[in-house]
C-alpha atoms as a PDB file:
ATOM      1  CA  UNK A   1     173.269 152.005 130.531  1.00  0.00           C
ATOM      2  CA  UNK A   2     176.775 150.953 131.949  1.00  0.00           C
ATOM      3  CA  UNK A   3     178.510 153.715 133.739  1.00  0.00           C
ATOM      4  CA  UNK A   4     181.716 155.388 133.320  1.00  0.00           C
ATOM      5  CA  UNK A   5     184.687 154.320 134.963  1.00  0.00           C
ATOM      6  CA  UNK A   6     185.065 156.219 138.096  1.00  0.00           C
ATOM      7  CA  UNK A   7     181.022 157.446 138.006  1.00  0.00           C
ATOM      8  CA  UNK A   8     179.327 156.198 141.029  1.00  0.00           C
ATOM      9  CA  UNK A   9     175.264 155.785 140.865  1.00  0.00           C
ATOM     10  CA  UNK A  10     173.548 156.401 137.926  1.00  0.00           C
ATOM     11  CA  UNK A  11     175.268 157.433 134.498  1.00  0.00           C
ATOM     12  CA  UNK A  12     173.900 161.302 134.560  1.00  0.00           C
ATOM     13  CA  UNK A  13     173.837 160.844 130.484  1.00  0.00           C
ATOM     14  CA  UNK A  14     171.008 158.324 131.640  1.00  0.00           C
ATOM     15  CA  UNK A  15     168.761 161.138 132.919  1.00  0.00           C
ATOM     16  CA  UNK A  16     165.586 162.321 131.570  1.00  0.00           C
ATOM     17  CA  UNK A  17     164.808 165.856 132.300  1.00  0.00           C
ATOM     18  CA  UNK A  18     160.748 166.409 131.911  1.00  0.00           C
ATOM     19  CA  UNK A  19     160.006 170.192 132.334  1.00  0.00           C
ATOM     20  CA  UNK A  20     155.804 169.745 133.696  1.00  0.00           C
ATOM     21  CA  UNK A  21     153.279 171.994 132.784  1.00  0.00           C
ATOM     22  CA  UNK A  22     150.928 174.152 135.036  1.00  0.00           C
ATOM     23  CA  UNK A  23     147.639 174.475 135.633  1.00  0.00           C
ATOM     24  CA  UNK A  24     146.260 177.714 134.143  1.00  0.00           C
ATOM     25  CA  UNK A  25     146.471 180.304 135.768  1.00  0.00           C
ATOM     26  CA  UNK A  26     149.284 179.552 138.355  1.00  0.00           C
ATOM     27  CA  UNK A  27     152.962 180.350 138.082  1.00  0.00           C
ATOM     28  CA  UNK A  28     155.420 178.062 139.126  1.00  0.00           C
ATOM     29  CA  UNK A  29     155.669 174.448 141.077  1.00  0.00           C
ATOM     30  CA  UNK A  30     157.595 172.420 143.617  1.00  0.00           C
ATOM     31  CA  UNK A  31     157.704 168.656 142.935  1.00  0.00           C
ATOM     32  CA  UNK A  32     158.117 166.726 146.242  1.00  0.00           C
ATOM     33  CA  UNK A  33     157.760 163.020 144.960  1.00  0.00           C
ATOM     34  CA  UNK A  34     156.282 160.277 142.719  1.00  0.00           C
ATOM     35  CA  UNK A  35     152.658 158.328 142.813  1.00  0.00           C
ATOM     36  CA  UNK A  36     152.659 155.400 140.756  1.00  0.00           C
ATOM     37  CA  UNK A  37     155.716 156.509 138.725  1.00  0.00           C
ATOM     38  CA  UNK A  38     154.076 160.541 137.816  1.00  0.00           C
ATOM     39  CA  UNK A  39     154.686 163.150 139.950  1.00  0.00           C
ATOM     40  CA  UNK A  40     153.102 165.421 142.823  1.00  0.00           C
ATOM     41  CA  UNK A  41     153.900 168.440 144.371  1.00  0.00           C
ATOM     42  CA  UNK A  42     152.165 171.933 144.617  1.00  0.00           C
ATOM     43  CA  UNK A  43     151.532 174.725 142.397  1.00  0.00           C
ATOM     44  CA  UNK A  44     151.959 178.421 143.169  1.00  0.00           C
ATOM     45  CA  UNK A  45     149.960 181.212 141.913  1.00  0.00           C
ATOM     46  CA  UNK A  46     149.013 184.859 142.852  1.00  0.00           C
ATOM     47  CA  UNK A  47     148.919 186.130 146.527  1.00  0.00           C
ATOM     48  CA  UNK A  48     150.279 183.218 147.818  1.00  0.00           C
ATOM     49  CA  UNK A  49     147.904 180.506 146.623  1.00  0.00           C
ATOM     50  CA  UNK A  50     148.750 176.804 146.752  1.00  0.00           C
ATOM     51  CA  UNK A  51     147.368 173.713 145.046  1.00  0.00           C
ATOM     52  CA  UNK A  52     147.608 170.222 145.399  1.00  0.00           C
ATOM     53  CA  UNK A  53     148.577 168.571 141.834  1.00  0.00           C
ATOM     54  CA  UNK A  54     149.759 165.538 140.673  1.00  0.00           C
ATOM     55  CA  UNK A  55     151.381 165.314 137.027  1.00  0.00           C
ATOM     56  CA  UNK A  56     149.540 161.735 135.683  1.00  0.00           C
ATOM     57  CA  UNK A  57     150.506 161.249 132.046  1.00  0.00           C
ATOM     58  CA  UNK A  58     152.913 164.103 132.565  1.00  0.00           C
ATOM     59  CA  UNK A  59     149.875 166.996 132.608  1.00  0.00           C
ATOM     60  CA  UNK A  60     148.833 168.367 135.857  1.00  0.00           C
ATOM     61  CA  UNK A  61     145.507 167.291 137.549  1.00  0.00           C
ATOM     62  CA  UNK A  62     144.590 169.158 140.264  1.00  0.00           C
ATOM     63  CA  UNK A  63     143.984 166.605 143.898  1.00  0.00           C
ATOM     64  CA  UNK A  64     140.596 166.714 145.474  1.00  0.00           C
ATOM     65  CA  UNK A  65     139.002 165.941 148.479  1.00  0.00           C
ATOM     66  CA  UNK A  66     135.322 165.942 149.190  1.00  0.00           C
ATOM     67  CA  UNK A  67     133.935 168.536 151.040  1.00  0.00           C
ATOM     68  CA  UNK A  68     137.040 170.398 151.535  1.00  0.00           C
ATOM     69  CA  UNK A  69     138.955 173.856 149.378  1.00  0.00           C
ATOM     70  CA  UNK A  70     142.675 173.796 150.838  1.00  0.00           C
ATOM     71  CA  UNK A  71     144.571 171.235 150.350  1.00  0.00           C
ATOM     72  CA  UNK A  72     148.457 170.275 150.336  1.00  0.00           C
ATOM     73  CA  UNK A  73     150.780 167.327 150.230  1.00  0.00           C
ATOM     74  CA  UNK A  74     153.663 165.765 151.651  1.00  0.00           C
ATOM     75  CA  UNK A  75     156.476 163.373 150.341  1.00  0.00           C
ATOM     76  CA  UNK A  76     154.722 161.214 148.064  1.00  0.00           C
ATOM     77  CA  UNK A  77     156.256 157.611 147.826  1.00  0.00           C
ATOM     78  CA  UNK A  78     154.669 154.222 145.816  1.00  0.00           C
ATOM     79  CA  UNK A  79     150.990 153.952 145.745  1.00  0.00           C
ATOM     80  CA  UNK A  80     150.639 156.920 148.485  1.00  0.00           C
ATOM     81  CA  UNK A  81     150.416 160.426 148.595  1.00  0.00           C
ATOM     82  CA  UNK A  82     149.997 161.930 152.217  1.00  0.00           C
ATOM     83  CA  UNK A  83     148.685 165.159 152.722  1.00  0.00           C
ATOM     84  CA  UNK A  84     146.092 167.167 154.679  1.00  0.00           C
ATOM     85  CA  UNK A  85     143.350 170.080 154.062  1.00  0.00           C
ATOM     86  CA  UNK A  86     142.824 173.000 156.208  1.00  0.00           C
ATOM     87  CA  UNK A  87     140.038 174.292 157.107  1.00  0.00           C
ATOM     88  CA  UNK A  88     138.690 178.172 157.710  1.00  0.00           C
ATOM     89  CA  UNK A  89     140.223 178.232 161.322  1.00  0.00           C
ATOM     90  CA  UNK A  90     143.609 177.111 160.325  1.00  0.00           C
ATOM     91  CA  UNK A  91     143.094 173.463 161.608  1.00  0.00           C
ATOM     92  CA  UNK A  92     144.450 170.742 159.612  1.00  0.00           C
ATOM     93  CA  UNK A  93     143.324 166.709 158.655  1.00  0.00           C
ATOM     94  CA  UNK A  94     145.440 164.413 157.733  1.00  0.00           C
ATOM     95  CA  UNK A  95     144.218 162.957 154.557  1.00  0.00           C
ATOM     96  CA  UNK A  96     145.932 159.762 152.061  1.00  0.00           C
ATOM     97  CA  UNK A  97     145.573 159.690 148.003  1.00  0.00           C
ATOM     98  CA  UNK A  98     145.802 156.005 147.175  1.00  0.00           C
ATOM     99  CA  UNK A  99     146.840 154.650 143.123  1.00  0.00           C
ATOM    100  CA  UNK A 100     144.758 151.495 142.191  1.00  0.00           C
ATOM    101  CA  UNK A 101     146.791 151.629 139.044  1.00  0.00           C
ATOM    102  CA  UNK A 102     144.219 153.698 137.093  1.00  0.00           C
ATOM    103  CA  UNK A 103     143.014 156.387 139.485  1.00  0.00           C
ATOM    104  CA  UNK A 104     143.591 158.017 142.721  1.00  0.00           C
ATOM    105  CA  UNK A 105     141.090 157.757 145.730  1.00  0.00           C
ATOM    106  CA  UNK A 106     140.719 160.171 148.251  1.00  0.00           C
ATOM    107  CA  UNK A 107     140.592 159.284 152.106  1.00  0.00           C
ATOM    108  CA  UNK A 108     140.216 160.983 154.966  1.00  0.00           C
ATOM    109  CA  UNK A 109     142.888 159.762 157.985  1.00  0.00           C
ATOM    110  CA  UNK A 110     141.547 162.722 160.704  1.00  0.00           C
ATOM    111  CA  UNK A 111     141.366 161.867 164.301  1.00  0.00           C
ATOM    112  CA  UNK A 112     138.710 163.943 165.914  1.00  0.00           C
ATOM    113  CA  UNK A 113     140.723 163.723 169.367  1.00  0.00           C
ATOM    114  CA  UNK A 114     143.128 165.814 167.880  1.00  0.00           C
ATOM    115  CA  UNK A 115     143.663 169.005 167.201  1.00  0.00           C
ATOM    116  CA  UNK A 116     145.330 168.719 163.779  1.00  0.00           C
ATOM    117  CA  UNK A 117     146.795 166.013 162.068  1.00  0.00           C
ATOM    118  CA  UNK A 118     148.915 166.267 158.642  1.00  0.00           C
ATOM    119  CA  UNK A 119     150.593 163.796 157.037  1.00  0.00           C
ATOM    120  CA  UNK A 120     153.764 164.136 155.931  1.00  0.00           C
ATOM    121  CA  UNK A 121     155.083 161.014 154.102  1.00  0.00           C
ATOM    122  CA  UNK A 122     154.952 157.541 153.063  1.00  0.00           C
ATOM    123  CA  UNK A 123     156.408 154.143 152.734  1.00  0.00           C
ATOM    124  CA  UNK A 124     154.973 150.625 151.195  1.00  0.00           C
ATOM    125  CA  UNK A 125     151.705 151.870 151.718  1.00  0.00           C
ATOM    126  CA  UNK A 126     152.349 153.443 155.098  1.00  0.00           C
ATOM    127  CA  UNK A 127     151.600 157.034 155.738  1.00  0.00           C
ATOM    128  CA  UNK A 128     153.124 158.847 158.751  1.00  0.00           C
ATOM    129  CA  UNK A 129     153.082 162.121 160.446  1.00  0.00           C
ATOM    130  CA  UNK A 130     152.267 164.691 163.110  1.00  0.00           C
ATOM    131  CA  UNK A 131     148.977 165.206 165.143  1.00  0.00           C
ATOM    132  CA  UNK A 132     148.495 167.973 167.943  1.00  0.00           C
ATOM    133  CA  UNK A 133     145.877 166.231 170.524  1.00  0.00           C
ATOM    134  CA  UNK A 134     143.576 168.254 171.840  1.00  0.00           C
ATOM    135  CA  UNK A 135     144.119 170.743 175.178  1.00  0.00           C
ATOM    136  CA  UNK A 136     142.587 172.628 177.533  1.00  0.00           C
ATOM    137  CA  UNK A 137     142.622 176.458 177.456  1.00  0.00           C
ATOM    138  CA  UNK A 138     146.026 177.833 178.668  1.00  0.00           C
ATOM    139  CA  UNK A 139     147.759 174.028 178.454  1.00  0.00           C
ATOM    140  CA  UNK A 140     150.059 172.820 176.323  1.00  0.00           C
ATOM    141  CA  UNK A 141     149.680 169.709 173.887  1.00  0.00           C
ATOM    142  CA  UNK A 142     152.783 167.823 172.894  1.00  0.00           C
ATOM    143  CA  UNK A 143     152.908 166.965 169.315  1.00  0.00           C
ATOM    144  CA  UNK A 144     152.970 163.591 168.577  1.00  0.00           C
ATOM    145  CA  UNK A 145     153.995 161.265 165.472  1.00  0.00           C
ATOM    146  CA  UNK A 146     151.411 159.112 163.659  1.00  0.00           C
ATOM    147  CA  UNK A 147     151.328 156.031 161.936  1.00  0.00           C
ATOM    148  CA  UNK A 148     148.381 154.951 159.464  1.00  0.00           C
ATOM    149  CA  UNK A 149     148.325 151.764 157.932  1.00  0.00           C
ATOM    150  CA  UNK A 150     145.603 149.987 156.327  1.00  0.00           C
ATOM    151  CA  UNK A 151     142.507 152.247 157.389  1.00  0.00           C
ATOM    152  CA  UNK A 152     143.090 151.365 161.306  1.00  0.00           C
ATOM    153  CA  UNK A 153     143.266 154.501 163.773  1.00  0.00           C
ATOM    154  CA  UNK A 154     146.655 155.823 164.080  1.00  0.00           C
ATOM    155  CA  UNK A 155     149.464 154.392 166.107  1.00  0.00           C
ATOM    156  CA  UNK A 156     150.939 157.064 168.555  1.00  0.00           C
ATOM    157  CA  UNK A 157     154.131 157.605 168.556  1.00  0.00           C
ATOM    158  CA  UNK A 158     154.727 159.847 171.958  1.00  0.00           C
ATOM    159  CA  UNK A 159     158.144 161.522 173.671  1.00  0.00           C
ATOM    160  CA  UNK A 160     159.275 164.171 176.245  1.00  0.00           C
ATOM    161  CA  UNK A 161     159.286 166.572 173.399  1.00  0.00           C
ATOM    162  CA  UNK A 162     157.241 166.901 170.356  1.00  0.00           C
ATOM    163  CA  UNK A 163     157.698 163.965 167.813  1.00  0.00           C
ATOM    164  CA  UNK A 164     156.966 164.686 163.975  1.00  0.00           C
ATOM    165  CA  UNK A 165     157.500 161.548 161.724  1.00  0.00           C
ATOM    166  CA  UNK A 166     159.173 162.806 158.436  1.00  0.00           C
ATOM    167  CA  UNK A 167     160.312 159.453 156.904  1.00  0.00           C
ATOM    168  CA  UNK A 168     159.345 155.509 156.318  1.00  0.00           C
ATOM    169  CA  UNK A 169     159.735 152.811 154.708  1.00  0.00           C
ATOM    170  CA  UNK A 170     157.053 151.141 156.255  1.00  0.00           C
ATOM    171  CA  UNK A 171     158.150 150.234 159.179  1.00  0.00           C
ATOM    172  CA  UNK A 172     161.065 152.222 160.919  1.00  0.00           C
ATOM    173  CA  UNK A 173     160.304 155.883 160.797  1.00  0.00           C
ATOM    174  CA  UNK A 174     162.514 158.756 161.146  1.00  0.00           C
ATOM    175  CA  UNK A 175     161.364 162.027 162.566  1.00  0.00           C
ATOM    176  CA  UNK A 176     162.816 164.402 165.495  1.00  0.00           C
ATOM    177  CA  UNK A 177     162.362 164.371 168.900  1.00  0.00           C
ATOM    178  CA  UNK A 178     162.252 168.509 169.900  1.00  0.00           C
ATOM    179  CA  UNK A 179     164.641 169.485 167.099  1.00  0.00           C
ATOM    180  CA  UNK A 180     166.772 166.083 167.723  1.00  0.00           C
ATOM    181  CA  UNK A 181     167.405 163.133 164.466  1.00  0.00           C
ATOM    182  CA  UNK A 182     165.652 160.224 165.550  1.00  0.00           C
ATOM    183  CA  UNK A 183     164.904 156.494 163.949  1.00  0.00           C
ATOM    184  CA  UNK A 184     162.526 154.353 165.239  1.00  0.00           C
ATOM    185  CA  UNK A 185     162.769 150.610 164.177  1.00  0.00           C
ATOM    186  CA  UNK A 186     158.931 150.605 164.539  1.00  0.00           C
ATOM    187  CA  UNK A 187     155.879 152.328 165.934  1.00  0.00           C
ATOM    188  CA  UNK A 188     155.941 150.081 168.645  1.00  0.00           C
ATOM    189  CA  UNK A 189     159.794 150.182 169.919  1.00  0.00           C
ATOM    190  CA  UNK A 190     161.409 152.802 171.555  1.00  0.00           C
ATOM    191  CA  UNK A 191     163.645 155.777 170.040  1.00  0.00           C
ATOM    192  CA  UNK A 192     167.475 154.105 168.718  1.00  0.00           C
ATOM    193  CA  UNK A 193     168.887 157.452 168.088  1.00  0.00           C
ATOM    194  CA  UNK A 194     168.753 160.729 168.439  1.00  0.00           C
ATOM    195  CA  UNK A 195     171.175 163.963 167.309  1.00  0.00           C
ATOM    196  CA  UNK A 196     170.426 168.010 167.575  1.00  0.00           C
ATOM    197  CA  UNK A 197     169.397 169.266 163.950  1.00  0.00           C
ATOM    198  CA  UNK A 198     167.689 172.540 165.459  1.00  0.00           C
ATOM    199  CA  UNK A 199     164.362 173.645 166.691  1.00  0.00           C
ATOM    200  CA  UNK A 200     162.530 173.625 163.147  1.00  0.00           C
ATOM    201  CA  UNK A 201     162.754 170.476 160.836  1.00  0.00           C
ATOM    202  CA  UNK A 202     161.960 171.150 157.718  1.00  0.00           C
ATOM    203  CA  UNK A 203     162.393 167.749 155.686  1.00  0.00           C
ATOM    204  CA  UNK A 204     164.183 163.902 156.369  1.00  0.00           C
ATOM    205  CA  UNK A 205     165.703 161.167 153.880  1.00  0.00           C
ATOM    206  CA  UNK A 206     165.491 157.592 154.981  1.00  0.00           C
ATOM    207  CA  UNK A 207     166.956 154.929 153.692  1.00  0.00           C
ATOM    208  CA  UNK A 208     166.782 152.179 155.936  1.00  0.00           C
ATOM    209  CA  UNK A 209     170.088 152.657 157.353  1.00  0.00           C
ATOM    210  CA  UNK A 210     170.807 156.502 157.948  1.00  0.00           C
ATOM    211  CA  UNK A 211     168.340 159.669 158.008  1.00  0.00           C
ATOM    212  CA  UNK A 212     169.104 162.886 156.574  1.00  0.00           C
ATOM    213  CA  UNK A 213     167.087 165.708 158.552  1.00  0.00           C
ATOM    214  CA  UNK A 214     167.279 168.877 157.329  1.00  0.00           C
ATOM    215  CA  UNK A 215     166.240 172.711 158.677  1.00  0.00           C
ATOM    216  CA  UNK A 216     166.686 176.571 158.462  1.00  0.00           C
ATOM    217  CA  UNK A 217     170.787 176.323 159.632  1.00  0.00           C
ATOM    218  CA  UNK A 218     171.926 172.689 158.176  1.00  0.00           C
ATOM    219  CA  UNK A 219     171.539 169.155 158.490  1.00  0.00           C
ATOM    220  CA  UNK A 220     172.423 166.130 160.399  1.00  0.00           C
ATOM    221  CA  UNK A 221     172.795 162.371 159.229  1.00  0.00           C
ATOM    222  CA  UNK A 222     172.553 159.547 161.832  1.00  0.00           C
ATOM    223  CA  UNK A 223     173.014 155.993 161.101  1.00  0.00           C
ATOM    224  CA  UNK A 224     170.574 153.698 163.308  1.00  0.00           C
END
């Protein structure tokens, strides 16, 4: 559909408003992207509890991985939905739900030399995120950001402060660097850019050109 003169973007006539359904038994939901053109997110219920659901067809299916009860995702993006599970102690794997075009598969991304790893979004097949290495009693581990591509270990992407990878598009991230916007052009190259957003990051916008980080007290956009 053409747009009206002076209407930038898409026509908002154009839009299609779906309202999803719920699994029983839980209240409400937060969509936070699209897998293969249907939609994931979370569902809420009682005390607290969260799901992992995807909305294939429009109805909600509930995400599963083997061996494992608590589960959440990220930005989903393509083919890709990133997530991780959490386990009785409170640490966290990084796991990846992959769309063959007729069903998702499950796999597990976790580096045992870490701590905790969650993944946060994804890009042309590309998943990215944080991991917290592991640390002796009374030290301090730096967070770092991780790449995982094609079922190889994760590339580490390490600064002076800790790095969480928010955004990609499959190759330049976007993140923060200790509460600072930053772009990468690749896993591999150093930092371009980098702008104070605040001490807790709660979500980023990439695309290609600038990144949109947002957190508790506003936002920041940088341009690379």
């Amino acid at each position: 559909m053409a747009g009206k003169p002076g209407v930038s973007g898409i026509d908002p006539e154009s839009w299609r408003v779906t309202i999803l359904s719920l699994p029983k038994r839980f209240t409400r939901g937060t969509a936070l992207g699209f897998c293969g053109g249907h939609a994931v997110g979370r569902a809420e219920g009682g005390r607290g509890k969260t799901v992992a659901c995807w909305w294939p067809g429009g109805e909600p299916e509930l995400l599963t991985v083997k061996g494992q009860n608590v589960l959440g995702v990220g930005n989903a993006r393509g083919d890709t939905i990133p997530g991780q599970w959490t386990n009785a102690s409170g640490a966290m794997g990084a796991v990846a739900w992959r769309f063959d075009g007729k069903r998702l598969v499950a796999a597990e991304l976790h580096d045992r030399s870490y701590e905790s790893t969650w993944a946060i979004a994804a890009g042309n097949g590309v998943a990215v995120g944080t991991g917290r290495p592991n640390a002796k009693k009374g030290e301090y581990a730096r967070k770092v950001g991780l790449v995982w591509r094609d079922g190889a270990k994760p590339m580490v992407v390490a600064a002076a402060g800790d790095v969480s990878l928010m955004a990609t598009d499959g190759e330049q991230l976007a993140g923060s660097i200790h509460g600072r916007a930053s772009l990468w052009p690749s896993a591999a190259a150093a930092v371009i850019g980098s702008y104070p957003v605040g001490q807790s990051p709660l979500g980023a916008a990439f695309d290609g050109s600038f990144v949109w980080i947002s957190n508790n007290g506003g936002s920041s956009v940088s341009k690379k």
